[in-house]
Protein backbone atom coordinates (compact mmCIF):
# COMPACT_ATOMS: atom_id res chain seq x y z
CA UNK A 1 97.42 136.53 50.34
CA UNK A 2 99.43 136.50 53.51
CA UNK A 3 98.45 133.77 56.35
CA UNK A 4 97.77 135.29 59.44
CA UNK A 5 100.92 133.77 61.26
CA UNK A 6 102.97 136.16 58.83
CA UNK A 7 100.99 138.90 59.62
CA UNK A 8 101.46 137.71 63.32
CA UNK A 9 105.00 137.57 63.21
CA UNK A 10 105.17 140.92 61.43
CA UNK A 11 103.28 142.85 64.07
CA UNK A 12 106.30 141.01 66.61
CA UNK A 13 108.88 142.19 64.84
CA UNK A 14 107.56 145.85 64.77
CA UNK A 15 106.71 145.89 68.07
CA UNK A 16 110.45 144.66 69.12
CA UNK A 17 112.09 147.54 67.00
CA UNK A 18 109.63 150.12 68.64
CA UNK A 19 110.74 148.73 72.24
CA UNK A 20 114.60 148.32 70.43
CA UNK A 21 114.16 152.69 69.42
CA UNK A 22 112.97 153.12 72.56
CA UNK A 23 115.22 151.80 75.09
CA UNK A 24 118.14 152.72 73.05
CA UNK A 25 117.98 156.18 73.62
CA UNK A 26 116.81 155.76 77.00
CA UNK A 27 120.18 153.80 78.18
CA UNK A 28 122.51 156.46 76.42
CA UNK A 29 120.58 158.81 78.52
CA UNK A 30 120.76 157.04 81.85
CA UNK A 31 124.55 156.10 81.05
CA UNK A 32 125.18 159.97 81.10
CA UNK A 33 123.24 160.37 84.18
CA UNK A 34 125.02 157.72 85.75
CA UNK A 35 128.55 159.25 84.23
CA UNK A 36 127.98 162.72 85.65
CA UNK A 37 126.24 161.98 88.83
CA UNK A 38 128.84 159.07 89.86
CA UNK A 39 131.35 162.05 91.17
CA UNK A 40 128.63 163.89 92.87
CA UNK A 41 127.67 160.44 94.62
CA UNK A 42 131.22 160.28 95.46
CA UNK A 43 131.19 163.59 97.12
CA UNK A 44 128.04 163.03 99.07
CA UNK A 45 129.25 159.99 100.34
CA UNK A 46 133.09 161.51 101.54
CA UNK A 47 131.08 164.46 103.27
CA UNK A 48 129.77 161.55 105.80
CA UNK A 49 133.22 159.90 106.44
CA UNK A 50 135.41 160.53 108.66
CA UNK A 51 139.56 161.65 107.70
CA UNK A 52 140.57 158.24 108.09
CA UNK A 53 138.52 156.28 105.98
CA UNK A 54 138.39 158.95 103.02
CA UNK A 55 142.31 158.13 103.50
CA UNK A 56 141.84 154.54 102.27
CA UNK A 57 142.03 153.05 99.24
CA UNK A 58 139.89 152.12 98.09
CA UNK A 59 137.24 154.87 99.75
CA UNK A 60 134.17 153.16 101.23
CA UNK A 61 131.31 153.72 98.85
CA UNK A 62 128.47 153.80 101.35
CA UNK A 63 128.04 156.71 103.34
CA UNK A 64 129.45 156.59 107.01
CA UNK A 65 128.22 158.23 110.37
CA UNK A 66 130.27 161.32 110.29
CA UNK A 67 127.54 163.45 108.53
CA UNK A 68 125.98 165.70 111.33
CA UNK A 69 129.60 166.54 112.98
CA UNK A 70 131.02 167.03 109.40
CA UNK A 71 128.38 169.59 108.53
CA UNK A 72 128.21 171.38 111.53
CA UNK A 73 131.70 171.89 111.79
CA UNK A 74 132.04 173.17 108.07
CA UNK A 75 128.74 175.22 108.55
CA UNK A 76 129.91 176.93 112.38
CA UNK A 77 133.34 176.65 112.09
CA UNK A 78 135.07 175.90 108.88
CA UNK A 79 138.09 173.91 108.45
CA UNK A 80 140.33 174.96 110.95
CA UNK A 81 143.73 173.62 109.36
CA UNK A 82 143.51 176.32 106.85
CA UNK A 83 142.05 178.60 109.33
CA UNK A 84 139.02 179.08 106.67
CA UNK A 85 136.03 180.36 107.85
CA UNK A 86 132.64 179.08 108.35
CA UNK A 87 130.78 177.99 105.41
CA UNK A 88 128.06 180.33 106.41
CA UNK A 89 129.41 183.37 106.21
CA UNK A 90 130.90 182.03 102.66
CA UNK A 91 127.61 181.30 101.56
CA UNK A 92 125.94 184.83 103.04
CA UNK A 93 128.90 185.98 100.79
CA UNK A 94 127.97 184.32 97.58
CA UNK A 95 124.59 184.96 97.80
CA UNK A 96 125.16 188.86 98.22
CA UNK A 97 127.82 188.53 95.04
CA UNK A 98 125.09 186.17 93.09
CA UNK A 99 121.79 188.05 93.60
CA UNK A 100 123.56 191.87 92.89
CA UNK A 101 125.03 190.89 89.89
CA UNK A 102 121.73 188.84 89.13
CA UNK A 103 119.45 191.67 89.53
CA UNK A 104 122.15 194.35 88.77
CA UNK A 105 122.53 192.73 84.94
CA UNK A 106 118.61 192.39 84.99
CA UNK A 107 118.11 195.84 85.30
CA UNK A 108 120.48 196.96 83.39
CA UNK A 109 119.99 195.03 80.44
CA UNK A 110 116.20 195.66 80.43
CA UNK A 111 116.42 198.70 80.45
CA UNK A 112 119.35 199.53 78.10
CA UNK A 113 117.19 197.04 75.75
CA UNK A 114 113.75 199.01 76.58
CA UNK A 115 115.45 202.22 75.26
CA UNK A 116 117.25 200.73 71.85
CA UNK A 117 114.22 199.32 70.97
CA UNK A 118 110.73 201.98 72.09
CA UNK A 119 112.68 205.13 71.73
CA UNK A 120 114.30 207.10 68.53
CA UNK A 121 117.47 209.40 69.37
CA UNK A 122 120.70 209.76 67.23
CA UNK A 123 123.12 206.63 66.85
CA UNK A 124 120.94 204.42 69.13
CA UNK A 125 122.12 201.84 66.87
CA UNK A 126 125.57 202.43 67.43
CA UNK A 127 124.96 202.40 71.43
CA UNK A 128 123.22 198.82 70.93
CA UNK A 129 126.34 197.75 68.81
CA UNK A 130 128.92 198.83 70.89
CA UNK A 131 127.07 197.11 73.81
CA UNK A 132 126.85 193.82 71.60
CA UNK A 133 130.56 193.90 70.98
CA UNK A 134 131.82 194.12 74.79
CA UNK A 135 130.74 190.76 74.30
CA UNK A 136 134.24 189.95 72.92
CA UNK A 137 135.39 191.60 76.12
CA UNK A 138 134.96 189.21 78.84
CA UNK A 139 136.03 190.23 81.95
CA UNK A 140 139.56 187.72 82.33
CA UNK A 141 140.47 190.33 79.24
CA UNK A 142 139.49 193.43 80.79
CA UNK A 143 140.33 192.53 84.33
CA UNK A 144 143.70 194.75 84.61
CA UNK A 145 142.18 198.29 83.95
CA UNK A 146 138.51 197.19 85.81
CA UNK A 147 140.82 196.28 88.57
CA UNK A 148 142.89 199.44 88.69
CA UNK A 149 139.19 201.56 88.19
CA UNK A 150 137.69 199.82 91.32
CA UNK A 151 140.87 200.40 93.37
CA UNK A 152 141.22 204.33 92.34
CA UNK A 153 137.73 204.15 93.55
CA UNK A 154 138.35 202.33 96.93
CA UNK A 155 136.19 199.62 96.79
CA UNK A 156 138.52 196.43 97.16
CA UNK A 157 137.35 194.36 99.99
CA UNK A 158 134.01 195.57 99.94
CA UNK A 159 130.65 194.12 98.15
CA UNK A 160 129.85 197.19 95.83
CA UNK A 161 133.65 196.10 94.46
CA UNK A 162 132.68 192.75 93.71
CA UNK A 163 129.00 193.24 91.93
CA UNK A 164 129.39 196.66 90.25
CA UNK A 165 131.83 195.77 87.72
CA UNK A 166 130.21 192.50 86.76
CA UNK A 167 126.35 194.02 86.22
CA UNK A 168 126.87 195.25 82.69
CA UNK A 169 125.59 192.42 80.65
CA UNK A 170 125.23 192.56 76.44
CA UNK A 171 123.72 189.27 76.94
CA UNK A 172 120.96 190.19 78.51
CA UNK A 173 120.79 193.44 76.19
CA UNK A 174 120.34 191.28 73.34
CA UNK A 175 118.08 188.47 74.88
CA UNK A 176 115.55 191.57 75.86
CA UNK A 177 115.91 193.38 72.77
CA UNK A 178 114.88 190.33 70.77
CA UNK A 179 112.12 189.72 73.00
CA UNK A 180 111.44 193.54 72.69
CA UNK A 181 110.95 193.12 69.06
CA UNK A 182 108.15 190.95 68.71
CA UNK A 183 106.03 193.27 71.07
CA UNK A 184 102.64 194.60 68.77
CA UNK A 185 103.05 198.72 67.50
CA UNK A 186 99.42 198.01 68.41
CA UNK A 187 100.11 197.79 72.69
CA UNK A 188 102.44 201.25 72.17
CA UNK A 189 99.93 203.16 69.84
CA UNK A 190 97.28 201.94 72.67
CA UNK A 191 99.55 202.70 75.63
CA UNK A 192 99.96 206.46 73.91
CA UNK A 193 96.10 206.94 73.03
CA UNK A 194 95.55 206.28 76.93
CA UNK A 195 98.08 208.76 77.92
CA UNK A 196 100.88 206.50 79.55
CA UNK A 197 103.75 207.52 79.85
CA UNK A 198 107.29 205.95 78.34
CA UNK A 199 107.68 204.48 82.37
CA UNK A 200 104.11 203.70 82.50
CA UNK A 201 104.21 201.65 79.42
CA UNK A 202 107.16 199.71 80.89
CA UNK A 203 105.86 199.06 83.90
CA UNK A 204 102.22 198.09 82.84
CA UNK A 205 102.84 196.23 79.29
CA UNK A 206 106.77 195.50 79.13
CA UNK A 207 107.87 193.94 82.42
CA UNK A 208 104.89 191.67 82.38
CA UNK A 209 104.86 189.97 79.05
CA UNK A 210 108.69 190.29 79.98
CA UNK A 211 108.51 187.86 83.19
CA UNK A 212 109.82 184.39 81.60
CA UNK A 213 112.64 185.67 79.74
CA UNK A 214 113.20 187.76 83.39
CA UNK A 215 113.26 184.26 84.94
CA UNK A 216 115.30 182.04 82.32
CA UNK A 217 117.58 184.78 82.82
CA UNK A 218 117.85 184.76 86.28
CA UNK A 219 118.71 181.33 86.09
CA UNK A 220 122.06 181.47 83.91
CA UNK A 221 122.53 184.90 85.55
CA UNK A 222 122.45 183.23 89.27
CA UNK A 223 124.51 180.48 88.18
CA UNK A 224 127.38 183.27 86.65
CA UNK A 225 127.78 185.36 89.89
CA UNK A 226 127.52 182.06 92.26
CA UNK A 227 130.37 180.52 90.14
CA UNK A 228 132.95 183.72 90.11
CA UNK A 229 136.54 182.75 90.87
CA UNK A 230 139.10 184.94 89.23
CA UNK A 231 137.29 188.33 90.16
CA UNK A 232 136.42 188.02 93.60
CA UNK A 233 140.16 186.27 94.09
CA UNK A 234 141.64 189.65 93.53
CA UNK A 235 138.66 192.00 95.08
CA UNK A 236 138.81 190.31 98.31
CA UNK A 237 141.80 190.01 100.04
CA UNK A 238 139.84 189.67 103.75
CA UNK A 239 139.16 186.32 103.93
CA UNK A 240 135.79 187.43 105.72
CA UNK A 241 134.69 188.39 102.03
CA UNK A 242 135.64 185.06 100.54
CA UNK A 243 133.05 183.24 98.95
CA UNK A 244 132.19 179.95 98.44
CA UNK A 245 134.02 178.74 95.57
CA UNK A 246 137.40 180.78 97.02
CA UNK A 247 136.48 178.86 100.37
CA UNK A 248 136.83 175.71 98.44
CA UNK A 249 140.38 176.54 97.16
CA UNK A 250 141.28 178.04 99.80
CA UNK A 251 140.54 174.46 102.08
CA UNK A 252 142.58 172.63 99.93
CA UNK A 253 146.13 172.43 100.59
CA UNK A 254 149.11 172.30 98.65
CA UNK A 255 152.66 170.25 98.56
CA UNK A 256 152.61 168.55 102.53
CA UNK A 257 150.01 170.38 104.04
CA UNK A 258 147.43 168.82 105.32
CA UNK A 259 143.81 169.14 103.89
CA UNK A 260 141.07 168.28 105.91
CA UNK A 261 138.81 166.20 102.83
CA UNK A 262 135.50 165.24 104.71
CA UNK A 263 135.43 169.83 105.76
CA UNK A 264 135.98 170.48 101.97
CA UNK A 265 133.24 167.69 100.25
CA UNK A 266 130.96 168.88 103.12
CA UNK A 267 131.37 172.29 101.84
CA UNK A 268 131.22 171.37 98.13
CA UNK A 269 128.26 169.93 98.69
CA UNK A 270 126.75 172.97 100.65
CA UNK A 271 127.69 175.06 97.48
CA UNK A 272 126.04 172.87 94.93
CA UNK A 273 122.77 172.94 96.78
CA UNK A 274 121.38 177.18 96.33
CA UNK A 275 122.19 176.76 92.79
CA UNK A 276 120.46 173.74 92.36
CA UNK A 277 117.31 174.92 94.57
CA UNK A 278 117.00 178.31 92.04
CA UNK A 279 116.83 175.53 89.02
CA UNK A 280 114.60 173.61 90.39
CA UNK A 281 112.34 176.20 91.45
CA UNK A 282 112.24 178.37 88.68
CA UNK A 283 112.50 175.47 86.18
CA UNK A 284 109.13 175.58 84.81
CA UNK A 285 109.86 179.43 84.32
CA UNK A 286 113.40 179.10 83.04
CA UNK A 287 111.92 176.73 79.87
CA UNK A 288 109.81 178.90 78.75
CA UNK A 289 111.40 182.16 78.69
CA UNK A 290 113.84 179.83 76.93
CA UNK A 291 111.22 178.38 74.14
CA UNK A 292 108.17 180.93 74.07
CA UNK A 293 108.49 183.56 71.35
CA UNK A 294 104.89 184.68 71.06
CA UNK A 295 103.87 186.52 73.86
């Protein structure tokens, strides 16, 4: 029989490889928080220095006392250098962009997935694949003819140019048409016994049991349009229009000219923080239209 010392010293050594499995993964995970927030540190910090000390080297790694004038400045008047203008109006600009192509792709992806799914007409699987396969079709690909479309129409410089022909989404098609698919026959056969109508159904029933995947989409979909570069680089030629993220570039400048560093981290930092504030608000949301299947 075993003593009870090496039964002791057992239990020890089990309880030092459960602490050894659990810190382990633990300090891989906080050595990739520590990797990826480091920059953003960085940033935070240069947005509260003044020009001269981002200028030497090494950068002071405490923040300094420059924040209020730094943020004002970037927020009422923007960096002046590049004549750029104020942050606010590039945010006002962003947010338009982000929440029409947000809602715009909601609405039309619902939809389009409402009808391939509840309703029976000729080649409705056709219309579902052709939508899937415009997925192949981002819009760097397609941006020469969407470009030339918009301008026939007149709408460069204006806000209907830059959310209109970013709302189609297959994406969101699909996600919904999944989602779609796992609905009972049972709620339609009810909904027609009752006497609702196709838009009935969807409004009572569909967009309900719908509203997690609605807000894990929202999410990703906020993210997209907040993020745009290449498309609203060519749509908006007023610098009135630009938004954030063409700000950004924009501030920076190129060979000798000056670029006024403690404007442009102040404004990257302004940028980062509506994205940010839709995660962290909707984040409860956004899991589980990500992990709920059963409805």
């Amino acid at each position: 029989m075993r003593n009870r010392n090496d039964v002791r010293l057992t239990g020890v050594n089990h309880t030092r490889r459960l602490l050894a499995s659990d810190w382990l993964p633990h300090l891989i995970l906080w050595g990739g928080i520590a990797v990826t927030a480091f920059p953003l540190y960085l940033t935070l910090v240069a947005s509260t220095l003044a020009p001269q000390e981002i200028a030497q080297a090494p950068m002071p790694l405490l923040p300094g006392g420059q924040a209020w004038d730094n943020y004002r400045t970037a927020l009422l008047e923007g960096a002046t250098m590049r004549l750029s203008p104020p942050v606010l109006v590039m945010m006002a600009n962003s947010l338009v962009m982000a929440l029409g192509i947000t809602l715009g792709k909601i609405a039309v992806s619902i939809l389009s997935a409402y009808a391939v799914v509840f309703f029976r007409f000729p080649l409705r699987m056709f219309f579902f694949w052709m939508i899937f396969i415009t997925l192949m079709l981002p819009v760097e690909v397609r941006i020469v003819p969407t470009y030339a479309v918009v301008s026939g129409l007149g709408l460069i410089n204006t806000y209907a140019g830059l959310i209109i022909p970013l709302i189609a989404s297959a994406t969101g098609t699909l996600l919904f048409r999944q989602f779609f698919l796992t609905i009972p026959d049972e709620y339609v056969e009810a909904a027609k016994m009752d006497g609702a109508s196709p838009m009935r159904f969807f409004w009572d029933v569909v967009l309900p049991l719908s509203r997690t995947n609605i807000a894990a989409l929202f999410v990703i979909l906020f993210i997209y349009g907040w993020n745009q570069y290449l498309w609203p680089l060519l749509m908006a030629t007023d610098k009135n229009l630009d938004t954030i993220v063409i700000g950004i570039k924009k501030m920076i400048g190129t060979g000798d000219a000056l670029t006024e560093w403690h404007l442009v981290m102040a404004t990257t930092v302004l940028a980062m923080l509506p994205p940010a504030l839709v995660v962290v608000i909707l984040q409860r949301w956004f899991v589980k239209g990500l992990i709920e299947t059963e409805k």
